[in-house]
Protein backbone atom coordinates (compact mmCIF):
# COMPACT_ATOMS: atom_id res chain seq x y z
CA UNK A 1 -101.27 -14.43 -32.44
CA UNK A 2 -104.72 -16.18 -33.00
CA UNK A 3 -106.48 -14.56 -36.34
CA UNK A 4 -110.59 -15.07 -35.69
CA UNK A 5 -113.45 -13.68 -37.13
CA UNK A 6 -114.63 -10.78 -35.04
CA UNK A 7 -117.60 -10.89 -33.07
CA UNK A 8 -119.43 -8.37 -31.50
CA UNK A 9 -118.37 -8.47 -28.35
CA UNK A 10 -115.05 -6.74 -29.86
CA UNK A 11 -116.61 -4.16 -31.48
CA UNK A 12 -115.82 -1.97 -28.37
CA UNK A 13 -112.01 -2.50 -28.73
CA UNK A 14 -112.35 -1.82 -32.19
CA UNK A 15 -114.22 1.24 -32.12
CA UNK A 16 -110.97 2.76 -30.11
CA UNK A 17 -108.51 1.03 -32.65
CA UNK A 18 -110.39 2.95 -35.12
CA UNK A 19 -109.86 6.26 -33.05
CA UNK A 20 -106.10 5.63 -32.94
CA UNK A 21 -105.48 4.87 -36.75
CA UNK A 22 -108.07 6.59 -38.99
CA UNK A 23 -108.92 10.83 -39.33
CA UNK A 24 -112.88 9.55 -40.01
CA UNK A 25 -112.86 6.50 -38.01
CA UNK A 26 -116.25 4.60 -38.11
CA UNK A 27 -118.87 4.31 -35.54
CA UNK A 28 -119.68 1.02 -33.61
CA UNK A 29 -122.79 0.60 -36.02
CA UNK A 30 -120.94 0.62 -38.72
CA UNK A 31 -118.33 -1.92 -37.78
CA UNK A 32 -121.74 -3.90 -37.01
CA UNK A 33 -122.89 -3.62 -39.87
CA UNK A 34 -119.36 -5.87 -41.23
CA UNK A 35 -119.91 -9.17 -39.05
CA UNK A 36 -119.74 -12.02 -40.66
CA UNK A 37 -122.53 -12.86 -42.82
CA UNK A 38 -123.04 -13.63 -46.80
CA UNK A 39 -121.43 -10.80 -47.77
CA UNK A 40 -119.13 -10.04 -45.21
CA UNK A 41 -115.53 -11.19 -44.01
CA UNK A 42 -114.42 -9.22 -40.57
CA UNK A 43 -111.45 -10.79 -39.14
CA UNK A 44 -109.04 -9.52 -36.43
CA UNK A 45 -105.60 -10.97 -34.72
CA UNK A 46 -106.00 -11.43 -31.11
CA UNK A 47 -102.52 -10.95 -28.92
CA UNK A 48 -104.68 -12.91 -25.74
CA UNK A 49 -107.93 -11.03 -25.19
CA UNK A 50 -106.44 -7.85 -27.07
CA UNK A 51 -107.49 -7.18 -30.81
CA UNK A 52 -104.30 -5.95 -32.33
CA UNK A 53 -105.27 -6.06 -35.89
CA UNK A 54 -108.30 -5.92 -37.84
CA UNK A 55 -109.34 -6.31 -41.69
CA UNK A 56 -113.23 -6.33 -43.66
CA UNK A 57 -114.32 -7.09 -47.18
CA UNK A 58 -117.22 -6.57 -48.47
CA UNK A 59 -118.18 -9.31 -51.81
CA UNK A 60 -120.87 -9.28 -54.35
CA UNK A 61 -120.67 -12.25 -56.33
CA UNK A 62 -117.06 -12.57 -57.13
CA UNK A 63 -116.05 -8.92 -56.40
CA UNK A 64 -114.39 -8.77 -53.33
CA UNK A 65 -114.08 -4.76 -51.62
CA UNK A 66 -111.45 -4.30 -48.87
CA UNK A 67 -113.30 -1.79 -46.33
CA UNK A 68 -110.86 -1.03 -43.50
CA UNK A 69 -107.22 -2.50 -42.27
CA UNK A 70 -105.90 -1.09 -39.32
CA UNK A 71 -103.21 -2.53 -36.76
CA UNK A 72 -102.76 -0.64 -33.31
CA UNK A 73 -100.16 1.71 -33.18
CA UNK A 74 -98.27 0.12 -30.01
CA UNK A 75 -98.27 -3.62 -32.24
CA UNK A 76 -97.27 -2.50 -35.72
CA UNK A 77 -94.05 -4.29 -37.46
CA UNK A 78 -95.06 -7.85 -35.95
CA UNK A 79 -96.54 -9.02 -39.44
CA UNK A 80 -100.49 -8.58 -37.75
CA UNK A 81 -101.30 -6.95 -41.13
CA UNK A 82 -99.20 -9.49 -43.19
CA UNK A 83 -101.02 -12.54 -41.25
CA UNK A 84 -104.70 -11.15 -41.71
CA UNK A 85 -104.43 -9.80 -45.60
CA UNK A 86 -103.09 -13.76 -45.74
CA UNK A 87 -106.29 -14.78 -44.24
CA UNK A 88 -108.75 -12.62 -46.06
CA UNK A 89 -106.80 -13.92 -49.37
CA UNK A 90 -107.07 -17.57 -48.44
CA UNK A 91 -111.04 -16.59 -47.34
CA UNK A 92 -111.21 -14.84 -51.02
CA UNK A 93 -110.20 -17.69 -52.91
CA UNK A 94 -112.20 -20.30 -50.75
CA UNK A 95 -114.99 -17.83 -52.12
CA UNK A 96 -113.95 -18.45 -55.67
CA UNK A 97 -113.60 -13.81 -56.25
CA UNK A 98 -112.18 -13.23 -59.18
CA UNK A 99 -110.50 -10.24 -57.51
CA UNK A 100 -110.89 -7.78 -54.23
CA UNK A 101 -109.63 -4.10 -54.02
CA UNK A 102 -109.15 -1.61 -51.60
CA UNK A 103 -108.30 2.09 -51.52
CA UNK A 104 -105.26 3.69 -49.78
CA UNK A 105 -103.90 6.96 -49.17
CA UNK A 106 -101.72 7.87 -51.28
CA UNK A 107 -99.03 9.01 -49.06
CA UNK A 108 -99.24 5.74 -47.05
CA UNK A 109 -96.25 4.41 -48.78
CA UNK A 110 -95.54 1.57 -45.97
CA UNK A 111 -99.20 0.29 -47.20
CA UNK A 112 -99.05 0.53 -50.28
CA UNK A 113 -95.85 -1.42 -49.43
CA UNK A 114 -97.43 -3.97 -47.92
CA UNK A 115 -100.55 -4.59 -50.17
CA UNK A 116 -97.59 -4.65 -53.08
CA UNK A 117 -96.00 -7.23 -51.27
CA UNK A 118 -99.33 -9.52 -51.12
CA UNK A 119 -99.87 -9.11 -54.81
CA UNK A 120 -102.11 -5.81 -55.00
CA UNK A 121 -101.49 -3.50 -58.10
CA UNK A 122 -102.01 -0.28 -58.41
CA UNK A 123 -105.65 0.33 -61.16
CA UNK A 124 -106.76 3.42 -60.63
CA UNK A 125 -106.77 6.80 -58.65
CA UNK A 126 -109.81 8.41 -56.67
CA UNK A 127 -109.86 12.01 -56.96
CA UNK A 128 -110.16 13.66 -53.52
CA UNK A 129 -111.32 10.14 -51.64
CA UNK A 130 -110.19 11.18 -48.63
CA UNK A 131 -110.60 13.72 -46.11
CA UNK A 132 -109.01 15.22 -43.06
CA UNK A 133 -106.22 15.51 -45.15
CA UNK A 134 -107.88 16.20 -48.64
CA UNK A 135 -105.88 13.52 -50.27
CA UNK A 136 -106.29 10.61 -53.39
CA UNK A 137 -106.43 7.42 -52.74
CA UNK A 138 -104.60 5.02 -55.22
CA UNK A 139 -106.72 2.22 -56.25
CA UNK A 140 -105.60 -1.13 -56.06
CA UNK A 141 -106.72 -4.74 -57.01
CA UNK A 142 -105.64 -8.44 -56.31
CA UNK A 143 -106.70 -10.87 -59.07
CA UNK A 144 -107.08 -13.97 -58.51
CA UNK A 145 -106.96 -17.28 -61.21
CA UNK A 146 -110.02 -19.42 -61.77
């Protein structure tokens, strides 16, 4: 597994990824809109040519916002998402953030899991964040020491 930032010649084979693992799944301007820049981290894991895995954050300052993790269906259980929330934590502290966050579903217990595992906490609760099932997302932050 090779973790890379993505570049936009992948956006294609993330679009689809997006299809398979999300009920709103963004469009390909919208994952453009994530490349790498000064206020953008968009990594994936790479199995060859294939993008398996995926992860983008969002920072302002020292505020670092999780946007979307997904790892295809057919490669889940291989530590993709274990190896790229590694990365993006490593990428957060080279950044000096005092923290990132993300949203979840609140039924996704295996994520919630997983960001537990890496040091996320639960913060808060969004009423209603999601649709396609109506559902609240739990809130939850990774602080980091400076």
């Amino acid at each position: 597994m090779i973790i890379e930032d993505v570049n936009i010649e992948q956006l294609d084979e993330i679009v689809k990824l997006e299809k398979r693992c999300f009920s709103m799944p963004w469009t390909w301007e919208q994952l453009k809109s994530q490349l790498k820049d000064s206020q953008h981290e968009f990594i994936c894991a790479l199995d060859g040519e294939t993008v398996t895995g995926y992860i983008g954050m969002m920072y302002v300052l020292d505020e670092g916002y999780i946007s979307n993790v997904a790892v295809s269906p057919d490669h889940r259980r291989q530590g993709i998402a274990d190896a790229l929330i590694d990365e993006l934590v490593s990428r957060c502290i080279s950044l000096k953030l005092a923290f990132v966050t993300l949203e979840v579903r609140e039924s996704n217990a295996p994520a919630i899991a997983l960001y537990t595992k890496h040091g996320f906490s639960p913060v808060g609760r969004r009423k209603n964040y999601y649709a396609l099932p109506k559902e609240d997302a739990i809130l939850m932050t990774k602080y980091f020491e400076r």
